[in-house]
N, C-alpha and C. Protein backbone atom coordinates (compact mmCIF):
# COMPACT_ATOMS: atom_id res chain seq x y z
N UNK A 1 60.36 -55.45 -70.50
CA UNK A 1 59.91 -56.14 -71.69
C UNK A 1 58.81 -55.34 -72.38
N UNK A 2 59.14 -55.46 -73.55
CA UNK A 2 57.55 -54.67 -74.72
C UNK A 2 56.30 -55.31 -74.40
N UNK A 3 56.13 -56.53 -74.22
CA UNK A 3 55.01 -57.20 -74.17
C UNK A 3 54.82 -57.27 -72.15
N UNK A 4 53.21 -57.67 -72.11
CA UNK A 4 53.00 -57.98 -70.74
C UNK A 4 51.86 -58.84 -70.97
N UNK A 5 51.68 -59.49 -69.78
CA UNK A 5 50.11 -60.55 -69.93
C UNK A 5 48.83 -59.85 -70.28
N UNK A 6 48.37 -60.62 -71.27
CA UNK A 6 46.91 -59.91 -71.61
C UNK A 6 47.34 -59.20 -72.71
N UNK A 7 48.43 -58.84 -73.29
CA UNK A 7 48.52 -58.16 -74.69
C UNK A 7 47.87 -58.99 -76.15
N UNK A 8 47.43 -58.53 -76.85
CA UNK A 8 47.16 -59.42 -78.18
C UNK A 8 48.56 -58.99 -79.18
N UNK A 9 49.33 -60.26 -79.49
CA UNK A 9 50.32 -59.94 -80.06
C UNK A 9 50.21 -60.98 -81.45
N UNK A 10 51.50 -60.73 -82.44
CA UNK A 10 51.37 -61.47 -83.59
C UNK A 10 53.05 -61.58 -83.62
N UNK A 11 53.05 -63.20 -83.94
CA UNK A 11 54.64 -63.63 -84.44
C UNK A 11 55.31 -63.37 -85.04
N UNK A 12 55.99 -63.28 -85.35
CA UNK A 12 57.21 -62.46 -86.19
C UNK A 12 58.33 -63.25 -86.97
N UNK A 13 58.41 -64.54 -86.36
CA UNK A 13 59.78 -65.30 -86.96
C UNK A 13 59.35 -66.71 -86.15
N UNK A 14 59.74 -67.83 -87.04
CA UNK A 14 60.01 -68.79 -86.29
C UNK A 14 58.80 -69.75 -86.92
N UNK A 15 58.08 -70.87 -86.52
CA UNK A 15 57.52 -72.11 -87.17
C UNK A 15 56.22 -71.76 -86.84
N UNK A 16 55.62 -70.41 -86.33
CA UNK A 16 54.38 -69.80 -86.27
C UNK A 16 54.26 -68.57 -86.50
N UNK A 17 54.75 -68.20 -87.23
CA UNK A 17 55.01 -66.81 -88.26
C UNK A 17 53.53 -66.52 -88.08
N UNK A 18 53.08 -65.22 -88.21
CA UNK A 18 52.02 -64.91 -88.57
C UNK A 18 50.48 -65.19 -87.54
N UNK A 19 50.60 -66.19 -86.92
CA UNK A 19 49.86 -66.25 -85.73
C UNK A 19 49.75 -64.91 -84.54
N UNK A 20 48.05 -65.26 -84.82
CA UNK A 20 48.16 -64.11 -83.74
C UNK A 20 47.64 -64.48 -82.25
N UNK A 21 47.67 -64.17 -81.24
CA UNK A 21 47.00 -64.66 -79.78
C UNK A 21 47.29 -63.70 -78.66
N UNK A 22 46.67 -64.32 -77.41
CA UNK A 22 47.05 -62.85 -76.44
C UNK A 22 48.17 -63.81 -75.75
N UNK A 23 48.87 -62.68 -75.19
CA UNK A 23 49.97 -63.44 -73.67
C UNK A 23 49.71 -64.11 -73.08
N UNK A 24 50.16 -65.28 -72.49
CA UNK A 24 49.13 -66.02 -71.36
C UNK A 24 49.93 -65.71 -69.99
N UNK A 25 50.97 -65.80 -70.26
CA UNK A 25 52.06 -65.31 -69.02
C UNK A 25 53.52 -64.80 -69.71
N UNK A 26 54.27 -63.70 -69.03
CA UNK A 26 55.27 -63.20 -69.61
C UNK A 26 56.07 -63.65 -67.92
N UNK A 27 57.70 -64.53 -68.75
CA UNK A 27 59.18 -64.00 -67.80
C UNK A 27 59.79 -63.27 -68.74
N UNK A 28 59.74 -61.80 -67.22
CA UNK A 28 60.82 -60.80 -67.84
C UNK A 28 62.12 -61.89 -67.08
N UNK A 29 61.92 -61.83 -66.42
CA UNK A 29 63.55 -62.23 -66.29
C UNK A 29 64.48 -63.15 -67.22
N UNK A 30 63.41 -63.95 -68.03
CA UNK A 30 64.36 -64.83 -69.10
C UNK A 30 64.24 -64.25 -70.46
N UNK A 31 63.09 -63.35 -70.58
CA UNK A 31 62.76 -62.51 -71.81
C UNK A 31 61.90 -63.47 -72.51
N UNK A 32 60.97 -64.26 -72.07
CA UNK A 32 60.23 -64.80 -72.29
C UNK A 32 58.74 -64.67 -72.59
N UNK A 33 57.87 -65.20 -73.33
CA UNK A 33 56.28 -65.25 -73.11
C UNK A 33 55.83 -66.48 -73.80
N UNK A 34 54.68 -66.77 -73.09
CA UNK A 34 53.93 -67.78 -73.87
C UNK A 34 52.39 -67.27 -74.16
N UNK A 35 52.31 -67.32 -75.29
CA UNK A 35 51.29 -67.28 -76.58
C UNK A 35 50.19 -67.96 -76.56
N UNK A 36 48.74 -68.29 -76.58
CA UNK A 36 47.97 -69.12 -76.73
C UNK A 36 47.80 -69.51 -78.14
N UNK A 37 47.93 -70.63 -78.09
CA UNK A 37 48.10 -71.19 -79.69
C UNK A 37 49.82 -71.41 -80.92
N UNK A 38 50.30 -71.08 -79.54
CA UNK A 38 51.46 -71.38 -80.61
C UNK A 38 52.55 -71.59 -79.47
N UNK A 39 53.88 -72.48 -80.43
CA UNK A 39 54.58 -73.40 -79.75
C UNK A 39 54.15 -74.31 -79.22
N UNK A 40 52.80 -74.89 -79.86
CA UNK A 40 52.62 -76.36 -79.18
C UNK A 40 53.27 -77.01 -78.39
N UNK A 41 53.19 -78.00 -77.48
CA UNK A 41 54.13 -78.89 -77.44
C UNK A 41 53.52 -80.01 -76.73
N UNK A 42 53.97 -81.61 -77.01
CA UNK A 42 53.06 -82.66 -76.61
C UNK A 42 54.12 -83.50 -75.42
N UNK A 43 53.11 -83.45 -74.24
CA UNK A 43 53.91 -84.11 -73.34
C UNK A 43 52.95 -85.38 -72.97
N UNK A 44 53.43 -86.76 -73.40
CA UNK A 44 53.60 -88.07 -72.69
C UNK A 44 52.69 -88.28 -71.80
N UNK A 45 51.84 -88.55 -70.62
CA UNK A 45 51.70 -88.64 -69.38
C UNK A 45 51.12 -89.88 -69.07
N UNK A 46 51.68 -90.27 -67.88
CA UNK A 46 51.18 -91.29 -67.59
C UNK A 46 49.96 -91.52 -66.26
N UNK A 47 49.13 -92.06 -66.25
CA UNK A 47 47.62 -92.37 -65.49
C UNK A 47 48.45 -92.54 -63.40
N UNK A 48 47.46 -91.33 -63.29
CA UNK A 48 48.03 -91.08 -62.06
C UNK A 48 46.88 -91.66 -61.09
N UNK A 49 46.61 -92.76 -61.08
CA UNK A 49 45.52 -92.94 -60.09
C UNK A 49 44.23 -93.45 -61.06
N UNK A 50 43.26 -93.42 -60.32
CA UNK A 50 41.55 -93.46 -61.33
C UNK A 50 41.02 -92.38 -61.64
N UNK A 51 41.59 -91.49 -60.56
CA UNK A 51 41.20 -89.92 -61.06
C UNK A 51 41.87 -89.48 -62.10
N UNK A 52 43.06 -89.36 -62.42
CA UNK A 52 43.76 -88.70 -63.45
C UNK A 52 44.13 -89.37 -64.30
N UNK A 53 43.45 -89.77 -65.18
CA UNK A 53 44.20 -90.36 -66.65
C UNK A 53 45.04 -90.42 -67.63
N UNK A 54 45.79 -91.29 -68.18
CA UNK A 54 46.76 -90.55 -68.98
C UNK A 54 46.75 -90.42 -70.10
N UNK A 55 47.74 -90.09 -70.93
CA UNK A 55 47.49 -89.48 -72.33
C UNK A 55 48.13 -88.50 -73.05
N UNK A 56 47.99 -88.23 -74.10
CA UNK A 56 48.83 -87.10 -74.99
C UNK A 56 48.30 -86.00 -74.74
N UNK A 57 48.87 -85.32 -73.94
CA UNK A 57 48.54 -83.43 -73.06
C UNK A 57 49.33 -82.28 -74.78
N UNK A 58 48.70 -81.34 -75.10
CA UNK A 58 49.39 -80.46 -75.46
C UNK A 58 49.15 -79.09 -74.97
N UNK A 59 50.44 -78.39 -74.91
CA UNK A 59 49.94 -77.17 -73.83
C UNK A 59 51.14 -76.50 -74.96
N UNK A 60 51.06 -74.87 -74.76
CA UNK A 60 51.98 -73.90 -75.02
C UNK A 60 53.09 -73.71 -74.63
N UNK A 61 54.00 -73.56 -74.99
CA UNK A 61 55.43 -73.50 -74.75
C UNK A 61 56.45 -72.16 -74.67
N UNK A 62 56.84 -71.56 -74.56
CA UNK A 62 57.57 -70.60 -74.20
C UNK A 62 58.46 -69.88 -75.46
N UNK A 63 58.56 -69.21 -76.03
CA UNK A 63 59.19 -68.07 -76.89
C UNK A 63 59.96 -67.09 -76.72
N UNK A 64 60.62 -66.30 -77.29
CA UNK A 64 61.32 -65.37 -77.00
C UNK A 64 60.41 -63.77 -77.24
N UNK A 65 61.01 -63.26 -76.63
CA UNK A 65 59.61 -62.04 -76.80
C UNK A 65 60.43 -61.08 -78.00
N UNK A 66 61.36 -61.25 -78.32
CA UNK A 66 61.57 -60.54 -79.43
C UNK A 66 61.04 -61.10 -80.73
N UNK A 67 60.23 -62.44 -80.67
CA UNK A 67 59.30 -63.09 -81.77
C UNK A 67 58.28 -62.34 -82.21
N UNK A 68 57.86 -61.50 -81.24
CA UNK A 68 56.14 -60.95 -80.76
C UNK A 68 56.45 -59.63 -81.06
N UNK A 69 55.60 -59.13 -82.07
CA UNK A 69 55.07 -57.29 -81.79
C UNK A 69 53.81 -57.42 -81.39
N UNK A 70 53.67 -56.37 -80.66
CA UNK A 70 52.23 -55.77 -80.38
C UNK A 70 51.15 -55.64 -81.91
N UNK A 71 50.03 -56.45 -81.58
CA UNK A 71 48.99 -56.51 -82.82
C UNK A 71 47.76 -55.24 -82.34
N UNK A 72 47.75 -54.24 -83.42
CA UNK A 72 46.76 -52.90 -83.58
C UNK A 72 45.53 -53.82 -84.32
N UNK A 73 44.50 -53.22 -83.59
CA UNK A 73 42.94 -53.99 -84.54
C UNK A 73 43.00 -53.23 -85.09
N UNK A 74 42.93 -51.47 -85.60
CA UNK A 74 43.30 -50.76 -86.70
C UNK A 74 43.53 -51.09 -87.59
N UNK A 75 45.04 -51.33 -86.99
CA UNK A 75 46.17 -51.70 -88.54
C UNK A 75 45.93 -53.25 -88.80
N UNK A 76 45.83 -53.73 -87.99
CA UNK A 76 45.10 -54.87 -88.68
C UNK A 76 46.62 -55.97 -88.36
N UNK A 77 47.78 -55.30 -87.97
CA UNK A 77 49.09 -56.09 -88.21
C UNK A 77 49.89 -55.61 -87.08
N UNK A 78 51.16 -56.28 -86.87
CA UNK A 78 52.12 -56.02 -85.74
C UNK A 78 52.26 -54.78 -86.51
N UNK A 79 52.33 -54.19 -84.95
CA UNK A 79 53.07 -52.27 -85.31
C UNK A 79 54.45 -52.23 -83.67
N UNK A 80 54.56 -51.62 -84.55
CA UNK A 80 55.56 -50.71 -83.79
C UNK A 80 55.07 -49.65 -82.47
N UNK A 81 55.07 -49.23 -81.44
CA UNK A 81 54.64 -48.62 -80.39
C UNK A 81 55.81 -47.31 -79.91
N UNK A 82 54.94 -46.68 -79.15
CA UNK A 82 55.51 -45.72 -78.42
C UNK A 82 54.98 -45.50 -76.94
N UNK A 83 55.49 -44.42 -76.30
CA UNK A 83 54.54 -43.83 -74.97
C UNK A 83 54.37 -42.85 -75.18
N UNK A 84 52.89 -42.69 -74.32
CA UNK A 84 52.73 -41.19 -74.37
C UNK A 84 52.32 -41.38 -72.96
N UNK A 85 52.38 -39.59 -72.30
CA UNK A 85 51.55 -39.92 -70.90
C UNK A 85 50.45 -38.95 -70.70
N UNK A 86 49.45 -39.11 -70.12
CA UNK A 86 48.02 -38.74 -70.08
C UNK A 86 47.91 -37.82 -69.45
N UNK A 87 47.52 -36.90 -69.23
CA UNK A 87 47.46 -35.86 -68.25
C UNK A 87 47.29 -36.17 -66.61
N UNK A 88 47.14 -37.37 -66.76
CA UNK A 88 46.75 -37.72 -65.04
C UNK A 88 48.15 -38.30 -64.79
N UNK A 89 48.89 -38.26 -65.80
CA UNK A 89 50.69 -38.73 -65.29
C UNK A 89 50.67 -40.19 -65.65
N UNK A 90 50.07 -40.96 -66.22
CA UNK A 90 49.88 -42.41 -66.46
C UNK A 90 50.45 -42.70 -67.96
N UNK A 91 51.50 -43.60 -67.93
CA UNK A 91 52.06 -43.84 -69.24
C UNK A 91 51.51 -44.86 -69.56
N UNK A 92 51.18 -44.53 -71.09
CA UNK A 92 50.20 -45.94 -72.04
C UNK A 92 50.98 -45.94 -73.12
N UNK A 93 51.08 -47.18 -74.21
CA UNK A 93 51.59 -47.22 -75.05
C UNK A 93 50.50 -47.19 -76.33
N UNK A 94 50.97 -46.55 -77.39
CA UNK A 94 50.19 -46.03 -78.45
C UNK A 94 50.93 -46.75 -79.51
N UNK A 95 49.95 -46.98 -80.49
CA UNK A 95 50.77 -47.25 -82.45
C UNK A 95 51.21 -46.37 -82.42
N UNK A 96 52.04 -46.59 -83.34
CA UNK A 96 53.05 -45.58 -84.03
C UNK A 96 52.38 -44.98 -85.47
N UNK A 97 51.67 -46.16 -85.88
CA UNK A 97 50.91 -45.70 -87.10
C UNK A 97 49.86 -45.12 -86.81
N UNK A 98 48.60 -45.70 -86.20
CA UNK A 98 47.90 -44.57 -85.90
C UNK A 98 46.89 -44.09 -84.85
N UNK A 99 47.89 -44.21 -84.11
CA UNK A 99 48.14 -43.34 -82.64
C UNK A 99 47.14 -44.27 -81.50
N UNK A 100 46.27 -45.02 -82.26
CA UNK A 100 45.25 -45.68 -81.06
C UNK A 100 46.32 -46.19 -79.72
N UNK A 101 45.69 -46.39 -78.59
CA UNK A 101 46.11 -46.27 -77.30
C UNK A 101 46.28 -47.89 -77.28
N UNK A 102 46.93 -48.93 -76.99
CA UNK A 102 47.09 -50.42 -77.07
C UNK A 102 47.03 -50.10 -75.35
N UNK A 103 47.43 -50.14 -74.63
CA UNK A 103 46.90 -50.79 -73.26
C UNK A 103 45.43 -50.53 -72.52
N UNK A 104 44.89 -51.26 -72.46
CA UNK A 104 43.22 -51.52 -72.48
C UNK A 104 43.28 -51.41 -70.85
């Protein structure tokens, strides 16, 4: 997958266009990620005891990772990426526009 946890990414398509946030967790296996701040979603709950109360929970919901490019503070916008590898043999991914290194 392009994306991994901890990336700052920006939406691309869908009912949160334009939002930007970091990963909170990525499935590669379903091609998945979830976003902080987008895909809301409100789940119901009901009072589990005296300790746990119930109520209208909203938490983040799951996306397709082809929604998401990688967001450059540079460019200011989703870019496009590449690899390069470092002289110590370590592959990082770079903008394409202008060249800054995106994995922190």
């Amino acid at each position: 997958m392009h994306v991994k946890s901890g990336d700052k990414v920006v939406v691309i398509s869908g009912k949160d266009v334009g939002k930007i946030g970091k990963v909170l967790k990525a499935f590669p296996n379903e091609n998945r990620v979830i976003v902080e701040g987008v895909n809301m979603l409100t789940k119901h709950k009901k009072p589990m005891g005296p300790t746990e109360p119930g109520g209208i929970v909203k938490y983040e919901g799951p996306i397709h990772a082809s929604k998401v490019m990688l967001y450059c503070d540079n460019d200011e916008q989703g870019v496009r990426f590449g690899y390069n590898i470092l002289k110590d043999g370590s592959k990082v991914r770079v903008c394409k526009k202008c060249g800054e290194v995106l994995d922190k």
